[in-house]
Protein backbone atom coordinates (compact mmCIF):
# COMPACT_ATOMS: atom_id res chain seq x y z
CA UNK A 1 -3.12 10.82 -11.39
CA UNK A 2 -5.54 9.33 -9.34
CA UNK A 3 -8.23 11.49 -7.88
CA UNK A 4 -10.50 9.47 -6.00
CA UNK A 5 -10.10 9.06 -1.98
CA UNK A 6 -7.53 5.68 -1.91
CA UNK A 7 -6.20 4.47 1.39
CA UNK A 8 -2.67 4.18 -0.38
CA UNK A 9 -1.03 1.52 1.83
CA UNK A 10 -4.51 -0.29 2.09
CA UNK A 11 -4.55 -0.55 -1.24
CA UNK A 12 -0.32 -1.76 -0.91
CA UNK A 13 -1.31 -4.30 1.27
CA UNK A 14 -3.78 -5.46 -1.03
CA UNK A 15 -1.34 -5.89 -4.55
CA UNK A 16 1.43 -6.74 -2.34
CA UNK A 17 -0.73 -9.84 -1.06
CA UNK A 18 -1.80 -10.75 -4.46
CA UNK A 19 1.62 -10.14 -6.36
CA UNK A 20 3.00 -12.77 -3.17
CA UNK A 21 -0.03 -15.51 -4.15
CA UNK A 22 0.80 -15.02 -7.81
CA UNK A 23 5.11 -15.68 -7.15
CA UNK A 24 3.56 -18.41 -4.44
CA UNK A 25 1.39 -20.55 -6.89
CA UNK A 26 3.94 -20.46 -9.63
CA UNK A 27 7.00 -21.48 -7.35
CA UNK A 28 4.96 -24.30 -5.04
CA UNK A 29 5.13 -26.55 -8.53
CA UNK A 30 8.95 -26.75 -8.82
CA UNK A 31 9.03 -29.18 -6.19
CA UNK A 32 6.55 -30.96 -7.04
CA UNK A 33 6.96 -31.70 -10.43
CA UNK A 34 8.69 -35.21 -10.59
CA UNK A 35 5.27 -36.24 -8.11
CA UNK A 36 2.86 -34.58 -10.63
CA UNK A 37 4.92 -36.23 -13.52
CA UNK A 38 4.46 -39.89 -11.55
CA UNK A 39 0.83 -39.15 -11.24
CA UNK A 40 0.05 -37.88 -14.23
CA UNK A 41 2.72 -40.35 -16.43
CA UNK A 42 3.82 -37.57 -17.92
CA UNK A 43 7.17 -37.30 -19.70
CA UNK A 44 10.30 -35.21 -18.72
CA UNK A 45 9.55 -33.12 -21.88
CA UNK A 46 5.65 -32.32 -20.97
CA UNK A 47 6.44 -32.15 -16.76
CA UNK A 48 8.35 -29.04 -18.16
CA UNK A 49 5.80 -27.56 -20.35
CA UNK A 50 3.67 -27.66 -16.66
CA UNK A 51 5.92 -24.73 -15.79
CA UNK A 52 6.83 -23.26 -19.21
CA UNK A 53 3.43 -22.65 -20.30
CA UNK A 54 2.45 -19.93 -17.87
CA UNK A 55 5.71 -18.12 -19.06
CA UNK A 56 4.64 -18.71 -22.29
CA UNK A 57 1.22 -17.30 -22.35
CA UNK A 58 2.24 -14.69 -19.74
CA UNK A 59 4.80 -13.11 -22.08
CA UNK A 60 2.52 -13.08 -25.06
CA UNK A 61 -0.10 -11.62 -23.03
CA UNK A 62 1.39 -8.96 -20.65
CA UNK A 63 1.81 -5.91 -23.43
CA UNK A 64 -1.80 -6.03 -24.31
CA UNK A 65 -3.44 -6.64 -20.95
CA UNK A 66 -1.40 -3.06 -19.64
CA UNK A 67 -2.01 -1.20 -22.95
CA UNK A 68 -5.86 -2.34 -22.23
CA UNK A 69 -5.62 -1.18 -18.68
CA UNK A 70 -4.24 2.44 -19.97
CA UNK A 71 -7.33 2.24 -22.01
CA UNK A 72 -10.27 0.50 -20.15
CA UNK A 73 -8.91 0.96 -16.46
CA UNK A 74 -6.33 -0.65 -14.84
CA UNK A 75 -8.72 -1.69 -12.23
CA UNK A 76 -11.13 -3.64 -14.49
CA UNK A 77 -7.98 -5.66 -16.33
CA UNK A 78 -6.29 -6.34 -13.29
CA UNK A 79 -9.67 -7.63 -11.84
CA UNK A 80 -10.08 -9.61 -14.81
CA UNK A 81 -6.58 -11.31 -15.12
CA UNK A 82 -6.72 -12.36 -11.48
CA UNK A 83 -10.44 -13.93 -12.13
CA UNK A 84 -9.23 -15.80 -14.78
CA UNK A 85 -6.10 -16.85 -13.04
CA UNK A 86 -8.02 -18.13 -9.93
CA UNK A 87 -10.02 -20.20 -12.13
CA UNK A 88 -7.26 -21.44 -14.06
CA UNK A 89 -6.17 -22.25 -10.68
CA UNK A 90 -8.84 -24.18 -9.69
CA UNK A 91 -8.78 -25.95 -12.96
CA UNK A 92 -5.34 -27.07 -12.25
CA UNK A 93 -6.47 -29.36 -9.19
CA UNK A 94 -8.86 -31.22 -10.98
CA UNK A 95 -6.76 -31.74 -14.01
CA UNK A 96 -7.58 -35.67 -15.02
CA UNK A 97 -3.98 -35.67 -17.15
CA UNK A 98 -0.76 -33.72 -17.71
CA UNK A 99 -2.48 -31.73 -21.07
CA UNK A 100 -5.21 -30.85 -18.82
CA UNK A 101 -2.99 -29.23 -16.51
CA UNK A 102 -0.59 -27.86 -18.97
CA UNK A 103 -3.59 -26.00 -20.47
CA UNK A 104 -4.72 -24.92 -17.05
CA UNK A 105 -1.19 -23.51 -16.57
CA UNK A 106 -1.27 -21.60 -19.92
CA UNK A 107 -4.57 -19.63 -18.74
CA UNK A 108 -3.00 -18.97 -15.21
CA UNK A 109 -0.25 -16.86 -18.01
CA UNK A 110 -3.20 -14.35 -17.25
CA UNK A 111 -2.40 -13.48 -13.98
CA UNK A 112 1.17 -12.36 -14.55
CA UNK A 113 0.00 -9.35 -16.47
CA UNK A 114 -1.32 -8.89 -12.37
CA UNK A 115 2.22 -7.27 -11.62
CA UNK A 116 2.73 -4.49 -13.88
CA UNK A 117 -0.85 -3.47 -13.48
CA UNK A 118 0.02 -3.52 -9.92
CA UNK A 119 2.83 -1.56 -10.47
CA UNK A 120 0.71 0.78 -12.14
CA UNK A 121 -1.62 1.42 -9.72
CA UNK A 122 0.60 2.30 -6.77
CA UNK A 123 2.61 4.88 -9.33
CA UNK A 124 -0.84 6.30 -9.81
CA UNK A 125 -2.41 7.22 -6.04
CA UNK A 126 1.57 7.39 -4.33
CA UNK A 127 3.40 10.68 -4.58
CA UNK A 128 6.48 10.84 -7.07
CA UNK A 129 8.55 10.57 -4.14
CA UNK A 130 7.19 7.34 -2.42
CA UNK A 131 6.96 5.66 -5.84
CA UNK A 132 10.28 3.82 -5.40
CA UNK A 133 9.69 2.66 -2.49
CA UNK A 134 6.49 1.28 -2.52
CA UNK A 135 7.35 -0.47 -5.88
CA UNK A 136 10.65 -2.13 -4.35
CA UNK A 137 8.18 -3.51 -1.89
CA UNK A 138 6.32 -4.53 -4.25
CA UNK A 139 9.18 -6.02 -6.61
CA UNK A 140 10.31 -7.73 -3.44
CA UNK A 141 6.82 -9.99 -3.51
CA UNK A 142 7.72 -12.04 -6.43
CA UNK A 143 11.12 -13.39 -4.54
CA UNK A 144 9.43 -13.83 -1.27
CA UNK A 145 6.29 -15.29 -3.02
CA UNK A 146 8.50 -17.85 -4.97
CA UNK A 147 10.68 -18.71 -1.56
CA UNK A 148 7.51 -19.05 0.31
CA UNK A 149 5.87 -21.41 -2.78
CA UNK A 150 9.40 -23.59 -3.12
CA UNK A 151 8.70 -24.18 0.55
CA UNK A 152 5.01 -24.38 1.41
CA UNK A 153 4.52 -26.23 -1.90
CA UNK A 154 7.10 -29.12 -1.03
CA UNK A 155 4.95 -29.43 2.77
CA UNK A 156 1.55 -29.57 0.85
CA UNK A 157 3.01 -32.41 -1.66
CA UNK A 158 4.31 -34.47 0.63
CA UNK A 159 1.25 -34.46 3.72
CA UNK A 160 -1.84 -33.78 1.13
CA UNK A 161 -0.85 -34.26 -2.08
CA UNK A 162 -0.09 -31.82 -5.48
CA UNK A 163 -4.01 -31.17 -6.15
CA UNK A 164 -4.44 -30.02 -2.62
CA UNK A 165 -1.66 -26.93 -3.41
CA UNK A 166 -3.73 -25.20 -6.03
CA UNK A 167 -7.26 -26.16 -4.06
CA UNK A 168 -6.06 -24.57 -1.06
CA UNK A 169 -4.68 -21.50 -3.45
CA UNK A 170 -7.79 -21.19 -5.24
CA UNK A 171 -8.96 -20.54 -1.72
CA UNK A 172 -7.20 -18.02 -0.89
CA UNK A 173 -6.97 -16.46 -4.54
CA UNK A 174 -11.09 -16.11 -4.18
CA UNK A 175 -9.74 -13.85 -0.91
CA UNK A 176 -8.09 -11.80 -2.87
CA UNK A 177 -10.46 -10.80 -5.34
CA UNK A 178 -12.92 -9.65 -2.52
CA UNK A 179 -10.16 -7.71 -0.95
CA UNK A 180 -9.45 -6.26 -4.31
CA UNK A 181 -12.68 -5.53 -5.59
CA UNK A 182 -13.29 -3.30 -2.20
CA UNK A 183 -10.45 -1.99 -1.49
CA UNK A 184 -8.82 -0.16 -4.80
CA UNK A 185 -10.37 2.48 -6.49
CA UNK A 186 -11.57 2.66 -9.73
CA UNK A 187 -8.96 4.27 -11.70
CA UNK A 188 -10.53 5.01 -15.20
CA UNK A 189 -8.74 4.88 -18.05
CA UNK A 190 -6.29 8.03 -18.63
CA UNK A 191 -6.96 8.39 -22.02
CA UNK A 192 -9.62 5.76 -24.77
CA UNK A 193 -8.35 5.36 -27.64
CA UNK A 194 -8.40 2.41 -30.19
CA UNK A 195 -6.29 -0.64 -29.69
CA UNK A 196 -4.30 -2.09 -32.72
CA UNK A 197 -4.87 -5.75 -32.33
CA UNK A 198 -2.75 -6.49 -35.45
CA UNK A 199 0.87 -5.33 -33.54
CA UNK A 200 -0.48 -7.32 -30.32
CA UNK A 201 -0.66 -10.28 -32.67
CA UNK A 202 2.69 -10.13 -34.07
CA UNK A 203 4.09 -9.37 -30.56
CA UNK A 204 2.17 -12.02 -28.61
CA UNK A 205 2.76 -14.64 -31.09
CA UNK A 206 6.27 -13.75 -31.98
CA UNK A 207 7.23 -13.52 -28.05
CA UNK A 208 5.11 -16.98 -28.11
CA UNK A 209 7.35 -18.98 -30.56
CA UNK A 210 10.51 -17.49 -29.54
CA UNK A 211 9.84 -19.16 -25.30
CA UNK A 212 8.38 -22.13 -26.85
CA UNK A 213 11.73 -22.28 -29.10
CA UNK A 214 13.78 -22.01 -25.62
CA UNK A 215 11.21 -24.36 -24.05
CA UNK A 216 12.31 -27.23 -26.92
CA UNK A 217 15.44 -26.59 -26.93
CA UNK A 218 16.78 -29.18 -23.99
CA UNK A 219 14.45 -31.84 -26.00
CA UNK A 220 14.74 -31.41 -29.70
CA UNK A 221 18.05 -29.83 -30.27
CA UNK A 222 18.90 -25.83 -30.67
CA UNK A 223 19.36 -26.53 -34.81
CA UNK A 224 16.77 -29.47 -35.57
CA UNK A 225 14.59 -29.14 -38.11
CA UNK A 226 11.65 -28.76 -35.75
CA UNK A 227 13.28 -26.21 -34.05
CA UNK A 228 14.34 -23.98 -37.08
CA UNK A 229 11.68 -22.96 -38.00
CA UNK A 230 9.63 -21.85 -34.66
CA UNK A 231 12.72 -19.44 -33.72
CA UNK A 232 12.81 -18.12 -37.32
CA UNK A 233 9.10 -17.69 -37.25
CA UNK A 234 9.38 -16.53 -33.63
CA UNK A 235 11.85 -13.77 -34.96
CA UNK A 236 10.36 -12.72 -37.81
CA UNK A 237 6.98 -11.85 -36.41
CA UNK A 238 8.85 -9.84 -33.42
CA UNK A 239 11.02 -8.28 -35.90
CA UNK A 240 7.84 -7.36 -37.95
CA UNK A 241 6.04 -5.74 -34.83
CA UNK A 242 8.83 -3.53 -34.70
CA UNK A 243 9.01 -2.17 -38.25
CA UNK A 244 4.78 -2.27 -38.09
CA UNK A 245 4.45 -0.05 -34.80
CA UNK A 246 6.73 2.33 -36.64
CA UNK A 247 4.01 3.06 -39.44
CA UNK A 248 0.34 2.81 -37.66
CA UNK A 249 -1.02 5.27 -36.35
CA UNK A 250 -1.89 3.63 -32.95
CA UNK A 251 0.31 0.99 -32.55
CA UNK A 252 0.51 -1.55 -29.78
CA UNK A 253 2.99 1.12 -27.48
CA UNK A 254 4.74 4.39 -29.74
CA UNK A 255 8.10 3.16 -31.02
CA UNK A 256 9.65 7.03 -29.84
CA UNK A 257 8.48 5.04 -26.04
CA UNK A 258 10.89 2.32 -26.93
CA UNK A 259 13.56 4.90 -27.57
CA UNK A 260 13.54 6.63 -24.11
CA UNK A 261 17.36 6.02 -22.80
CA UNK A 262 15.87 5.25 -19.90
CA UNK A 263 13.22 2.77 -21.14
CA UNK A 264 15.93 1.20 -22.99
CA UNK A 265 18.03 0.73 -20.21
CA UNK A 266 15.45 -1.14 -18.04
CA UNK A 267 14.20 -3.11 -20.56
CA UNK A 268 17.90 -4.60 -21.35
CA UNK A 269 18.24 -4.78 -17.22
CA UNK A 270 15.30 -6.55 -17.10
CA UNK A 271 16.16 -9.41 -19.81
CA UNK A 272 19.76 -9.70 -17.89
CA UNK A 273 18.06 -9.95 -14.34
CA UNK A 274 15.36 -12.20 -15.41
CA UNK A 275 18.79 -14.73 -16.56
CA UNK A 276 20.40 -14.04 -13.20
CA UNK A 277 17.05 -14.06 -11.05
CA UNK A 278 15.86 -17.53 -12.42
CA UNK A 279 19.77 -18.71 -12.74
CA UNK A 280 19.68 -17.89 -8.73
CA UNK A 281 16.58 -20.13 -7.52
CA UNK A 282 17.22 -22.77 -9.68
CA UNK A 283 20.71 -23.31 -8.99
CA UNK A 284 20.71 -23.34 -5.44
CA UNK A 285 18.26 -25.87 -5.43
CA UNK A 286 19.53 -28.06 -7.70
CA UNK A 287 22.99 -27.97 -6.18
CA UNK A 288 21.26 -28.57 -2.47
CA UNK A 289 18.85 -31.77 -3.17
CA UNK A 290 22.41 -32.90 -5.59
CA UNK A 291 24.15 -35.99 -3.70
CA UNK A 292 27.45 -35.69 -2.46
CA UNK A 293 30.15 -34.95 -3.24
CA UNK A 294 29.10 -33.06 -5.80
CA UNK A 295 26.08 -31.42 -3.71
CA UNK A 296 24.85 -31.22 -0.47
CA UNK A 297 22.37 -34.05 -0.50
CA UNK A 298 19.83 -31.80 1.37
CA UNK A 299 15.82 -32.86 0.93
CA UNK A 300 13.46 -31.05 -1.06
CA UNK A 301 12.31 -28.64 1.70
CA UNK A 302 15.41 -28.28 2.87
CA UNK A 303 16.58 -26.85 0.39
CA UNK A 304 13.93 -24.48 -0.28
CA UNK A 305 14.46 -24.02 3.16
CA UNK A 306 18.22 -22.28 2.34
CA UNK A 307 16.87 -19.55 0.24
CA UNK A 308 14.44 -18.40 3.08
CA UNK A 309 17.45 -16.05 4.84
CA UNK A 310 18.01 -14.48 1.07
CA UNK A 311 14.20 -13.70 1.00
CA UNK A 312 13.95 -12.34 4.88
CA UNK A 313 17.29 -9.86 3.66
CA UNK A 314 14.52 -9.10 0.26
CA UNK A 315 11.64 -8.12 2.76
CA UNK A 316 14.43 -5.87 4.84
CA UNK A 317 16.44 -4.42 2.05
CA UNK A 318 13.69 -3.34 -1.00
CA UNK A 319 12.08 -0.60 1.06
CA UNK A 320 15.38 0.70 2.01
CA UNK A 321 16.22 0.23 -1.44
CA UNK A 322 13.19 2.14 -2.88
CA UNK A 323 14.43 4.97 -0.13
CA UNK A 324 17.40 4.88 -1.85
CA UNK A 325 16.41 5.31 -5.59
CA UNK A 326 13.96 8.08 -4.36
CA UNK A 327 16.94 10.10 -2.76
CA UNK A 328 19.48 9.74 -5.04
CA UNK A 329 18.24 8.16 -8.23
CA UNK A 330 18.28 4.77 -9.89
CA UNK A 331 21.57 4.83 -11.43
CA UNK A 332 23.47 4.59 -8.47
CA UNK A 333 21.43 1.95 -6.76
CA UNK A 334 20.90 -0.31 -10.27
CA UNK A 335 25.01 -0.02 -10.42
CA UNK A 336 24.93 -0.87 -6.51
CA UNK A 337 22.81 -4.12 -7.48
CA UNK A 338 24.99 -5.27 -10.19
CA UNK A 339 27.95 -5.30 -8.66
CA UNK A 340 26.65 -6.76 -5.41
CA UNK A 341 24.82 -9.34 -7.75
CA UNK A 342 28.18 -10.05 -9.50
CA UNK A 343 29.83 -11.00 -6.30
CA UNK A 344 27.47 -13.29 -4.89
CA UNK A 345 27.68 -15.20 -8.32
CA UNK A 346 31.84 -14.93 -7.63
CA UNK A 347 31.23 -16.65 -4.00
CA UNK A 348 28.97 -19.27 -5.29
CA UNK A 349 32.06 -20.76 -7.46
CA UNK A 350 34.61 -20.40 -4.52
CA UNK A 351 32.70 -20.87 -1.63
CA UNK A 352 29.65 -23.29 -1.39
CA UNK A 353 31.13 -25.99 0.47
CA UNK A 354 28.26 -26.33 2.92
CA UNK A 355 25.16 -24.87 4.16
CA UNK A 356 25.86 -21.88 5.33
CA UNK A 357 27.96 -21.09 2.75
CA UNK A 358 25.21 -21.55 0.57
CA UNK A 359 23.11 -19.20 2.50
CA UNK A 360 25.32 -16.57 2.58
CA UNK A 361 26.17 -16.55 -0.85
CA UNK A 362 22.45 -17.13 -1.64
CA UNK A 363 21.92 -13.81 0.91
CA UNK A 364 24.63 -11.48 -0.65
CA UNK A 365 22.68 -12.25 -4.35
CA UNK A 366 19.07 -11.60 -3.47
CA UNK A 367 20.45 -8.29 -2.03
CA UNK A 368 22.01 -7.78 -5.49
CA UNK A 369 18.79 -8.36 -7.51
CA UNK A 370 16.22 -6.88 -5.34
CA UNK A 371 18.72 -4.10 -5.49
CA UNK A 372 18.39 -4.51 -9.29
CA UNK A 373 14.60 -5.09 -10.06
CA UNK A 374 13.23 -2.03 -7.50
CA UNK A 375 14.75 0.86 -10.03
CA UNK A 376 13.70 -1.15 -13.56
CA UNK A 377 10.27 -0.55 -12.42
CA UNK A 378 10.65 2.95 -11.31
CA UNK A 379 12.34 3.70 -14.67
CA UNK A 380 9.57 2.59 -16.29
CA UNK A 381 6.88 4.30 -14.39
CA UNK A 382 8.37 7.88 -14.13
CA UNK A 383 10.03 7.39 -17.86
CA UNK A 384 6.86 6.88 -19.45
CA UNK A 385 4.03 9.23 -19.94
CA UNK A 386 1.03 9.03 -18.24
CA UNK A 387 -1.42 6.93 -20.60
CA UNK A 388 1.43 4.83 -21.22
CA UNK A 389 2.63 3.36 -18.07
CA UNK A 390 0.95 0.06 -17.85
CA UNK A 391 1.78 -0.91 -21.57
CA UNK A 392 5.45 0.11 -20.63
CA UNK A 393 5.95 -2.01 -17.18
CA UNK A 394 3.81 -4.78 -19.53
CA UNK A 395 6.08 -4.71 -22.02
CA UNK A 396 9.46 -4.88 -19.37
CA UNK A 397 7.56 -8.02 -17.60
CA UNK A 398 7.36 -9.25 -21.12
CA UNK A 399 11.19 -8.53 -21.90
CA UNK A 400 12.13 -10.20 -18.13
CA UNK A 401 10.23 -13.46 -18.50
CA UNK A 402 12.55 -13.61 -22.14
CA UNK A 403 15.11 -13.67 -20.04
CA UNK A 404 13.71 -15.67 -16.99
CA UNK A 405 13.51 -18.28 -19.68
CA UNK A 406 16.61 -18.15 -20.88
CA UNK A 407 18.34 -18.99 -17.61
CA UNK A 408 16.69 -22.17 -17.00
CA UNK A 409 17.30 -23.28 -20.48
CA UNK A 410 21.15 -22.84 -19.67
CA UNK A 411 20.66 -24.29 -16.26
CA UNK A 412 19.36 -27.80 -17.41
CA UNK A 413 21.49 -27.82 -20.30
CA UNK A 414 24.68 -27.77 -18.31
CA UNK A 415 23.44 -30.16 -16.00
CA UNK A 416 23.09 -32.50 -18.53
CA UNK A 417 26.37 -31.76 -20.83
CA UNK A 418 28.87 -31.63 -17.32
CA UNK A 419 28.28 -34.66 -15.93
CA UNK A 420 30.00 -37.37 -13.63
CA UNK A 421 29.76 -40.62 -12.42
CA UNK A 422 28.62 -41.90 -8.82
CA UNK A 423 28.37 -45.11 -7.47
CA UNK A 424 24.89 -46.20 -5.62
CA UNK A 425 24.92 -49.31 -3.72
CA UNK A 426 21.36 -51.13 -4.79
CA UNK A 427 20.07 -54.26 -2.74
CA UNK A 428 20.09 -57.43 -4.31
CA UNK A 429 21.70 -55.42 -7.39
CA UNK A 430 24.94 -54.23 -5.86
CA UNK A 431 26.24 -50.86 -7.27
CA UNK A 432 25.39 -49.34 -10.07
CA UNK A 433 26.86 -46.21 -11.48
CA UNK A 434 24.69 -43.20 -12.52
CA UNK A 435 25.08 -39.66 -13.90
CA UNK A 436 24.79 -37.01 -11.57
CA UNK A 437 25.58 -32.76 -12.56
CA UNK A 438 29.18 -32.48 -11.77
CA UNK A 439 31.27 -29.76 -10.04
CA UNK A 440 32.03 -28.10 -13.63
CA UNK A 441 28.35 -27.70 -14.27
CA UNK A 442 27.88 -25.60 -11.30
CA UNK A 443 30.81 -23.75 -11.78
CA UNK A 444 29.60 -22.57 -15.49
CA UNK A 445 26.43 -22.07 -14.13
CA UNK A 446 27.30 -19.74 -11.48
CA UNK A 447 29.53 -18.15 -14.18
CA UNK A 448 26.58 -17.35 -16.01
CA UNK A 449 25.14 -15.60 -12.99
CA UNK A 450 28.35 -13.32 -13.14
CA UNK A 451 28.23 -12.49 -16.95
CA UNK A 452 24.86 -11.08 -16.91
CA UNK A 453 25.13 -9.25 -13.56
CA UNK A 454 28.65 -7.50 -15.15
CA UNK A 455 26.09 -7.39 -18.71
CA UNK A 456 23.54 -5.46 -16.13
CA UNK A 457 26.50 -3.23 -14.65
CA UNK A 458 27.53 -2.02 -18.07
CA UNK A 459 24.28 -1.46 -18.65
CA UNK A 460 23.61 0.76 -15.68
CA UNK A 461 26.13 2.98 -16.74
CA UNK A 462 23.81 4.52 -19.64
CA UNK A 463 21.42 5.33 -17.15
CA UNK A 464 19.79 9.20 -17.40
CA UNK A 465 19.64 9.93 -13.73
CA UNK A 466 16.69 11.80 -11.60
CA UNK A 467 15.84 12.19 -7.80
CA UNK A 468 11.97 12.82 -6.91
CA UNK A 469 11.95 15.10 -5.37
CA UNK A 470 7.83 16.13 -4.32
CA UNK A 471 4.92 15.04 -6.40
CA UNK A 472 5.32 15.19 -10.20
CA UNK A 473 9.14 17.01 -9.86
CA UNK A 474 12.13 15.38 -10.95
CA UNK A 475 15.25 16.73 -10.62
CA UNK A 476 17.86 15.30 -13.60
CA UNK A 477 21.53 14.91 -12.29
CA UNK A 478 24.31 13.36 -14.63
């Protein structure tokens, strides 16, 4: 535990304000893309490596950058990642072409390992039984942060162009390294003890291959012969980390870690809710800006502008939520999430026939994952022992963004196989008919949305159930 003098919600304020940049910068280039792809000449295939390669490298990299805060100081790492990222950052504005930029987004993977060390931090100077709900306020940062980003980002593209997005959040990314720097304490590492680089290796590169696999997939085919062999080498490597860690003496994170029932049951949460999470954001929007009638034809900031009441209900409901899973436990509140997750999915394929259906629906989901995401990272934390926490909430951001890459794999690929035909009157051409996502491609996608929030429900069930009740006392209940 912490024992220098913290101002605890000072210090809240502070990672709450950086996790929010982090969501803000990554979210601001969704609508921007087809601009930077104009102005770059990029293709469709690289304009999508702009976004992919921050998950990539931020997967790879998460694991080792919280088993080297457990081991250096979570302080120094976290200080670290978000230098690099704000460089990275800065990079991004000045990028001359789309590799440029794509390799500037790959280092800004850095800052992502920001969150669990984050996470680690508050678990450290908060008693047990503020934990949860400090870290749903924190967990709440990255949906509010990407809202925010979709929104501000489409403003900034369209009155000062893409550059001036990541000048202006190198700006205020600089801000939050001073604010960091003073403000949280030094927390020195809990225990020093050797890293094994070889098991990072294997996991970072295995995690690697397997996201660029999912990356490639819309592009080159799930079975070409290009493919093949990255998600077989992809596979093998993670499959080897896992037999490796079981025979050094100081692997990566302890295998008997892995085999907590509780760490086991957020980790599997966490790949389902990263599917439903990214499934959410990028579905809305897509079915907003989509012409009618198979959309609602709205603009790009408009609609960004319908998942803001979804975020305001985030900022209300995860503290309440982080009450919750402090007074009666996570089970109860991740089966809570799943279910109310499930039936926002339900509404979207029955009732989206406008704009405020769309926000309503959009509402009654965020509820359901930031009902979901708030005890995955409390699990984590109290499940794991002390000198292990930040490689554990590394290795659950590492399992999430698998899954946060999965659903936008699905996403495009449906839009592309469920098509129909709309006519578009062209000047001096006359019409001319072109393929737009039809109403089945929605439908399935939503669908997806409801499989893995029921896949997240059965989950929850297996849940080993506590209540903090003062600091460092848990009470088990069935």
């Amino acid at each position: 535990m912490q024992k220098d003098p913290e101002r605890p919600y000072l210090v809240l304020g502070v990672l709450t304000f950086t996790t929010a940049l982090t969501s803000y910068v990554e979210a601001m280039v969704i609508p921007s893309l087809p601009h930077i792809e104009q102005a770059l000449s990029a293709t469709n295939e690289e304009a999508a490596w702009i976004v992919s390669a921050y998950l990539v490298v931020g997967a790879a990299i998460a694991p080792l950058f919280g088993k080297m805060g457990d081991t250096f100081g979570k302080k120094r790492l976290y200080l670290i990642s978000l230098a690099l990222y704000s460089l990275a950052v800065l990079f991004a504005g000045f990028s001359p072409n789309v590799y440029s930029l794509i390799g500037a987004r790959a280092i800004q993977g850095f800052g992502f390992s920001i969150f669990p060390l984050s996470i680690a931090i508050i678990t450290d100077i908060f008693p047990k039984e503020r934990v949860a709900l400090v870290q749903g306020i924190l967990s709440a940062m990255v949906a509010i942060g990407m809202t925010i980003g979709m929104i501000a980002g489409a403003y900034i593209d369209e009155y000062l162009g893409w550059r001036a997005m990541f000048h202006i959040a190198f700006g205020i990314a600089i801000v939050a390294i001073i604010v960091s720097y003073i403000n949280i304490g030094p927390h020195p590492p809990v225990k020093r003890e050797k890293i094994d680089y070889l098991s990072s290796t294997l996991l970072s590169i295995g995690t690697a291959l397997i996201l660029i696999y999912l990356t490639e997939a819309p592009y080159k085919g799930w079975v070409s012969l290009y493919q093949l062999p990255v998600i077989a080498s992809g596979l093998i490597l993670f499959i080897g980390f896992l037999f490796y860690i079981n025979k050094s003496q100081n692997p990566l994170i302890r295998p008997n870690l892995l085999k907590i029932k509780n760490v086991m049951v957020a980790n599997l949460a966490g790949l389902f809710s990263g599917v439903t999470m990214f499934t959410l954001y990028l579905s809305v929007i897509y079915f907003a800006e989509e012409p009618s009638p198979y959309g609602l034809g709205l603009s790009v900031i408009n609609a960004a502008l319908s998942l803001l009441p979804a975020t305001l209900a985030m900022i209300i409901i995860a503290p309440i939520v982080g009450i919750v899973v402090s007074s009666l436990g996570p089970k109860p509140v991740l089966i809570y999430g799943s279910i109310v997750s499930l039936i926002g999915f339900s509404l979207f394929i029955y009732n989206r026939g406008g704009t405020i259906p769309l926000i309503m629906d959009s509402f009654v989901t965020g509820i359901g994952i930031i009902s979901i995401m708030t005890p995955i990272v409390n699990m984590i934390a109290i499940s794991m022992p002390e000198d292990s926490v930040t490689v554990g909430l590394g290795f659950n951001t590492m399992i999430r963004f698998l899954g946060s890459s999965i659903g936008p794999v699905m996403t495009a690929n449906l839009m592309t196989t469920f098509v129909s035909y709309v006519a578009y009157y062209m000047p001096n051409i006359g019409f001319s008919f072109f393929t737009e996502p039809g109403p089945e491609a929605f439908n399935y996608t939503f669908f997806i949305g409801v499989i893995f929030s029921f896949l997240t429900l059965i989950t929850s069930l297996f849940t080993k159930n506590y209540i903090s009740q003062r600091r460092n006392t848990l009470t088990t209940t069935n």
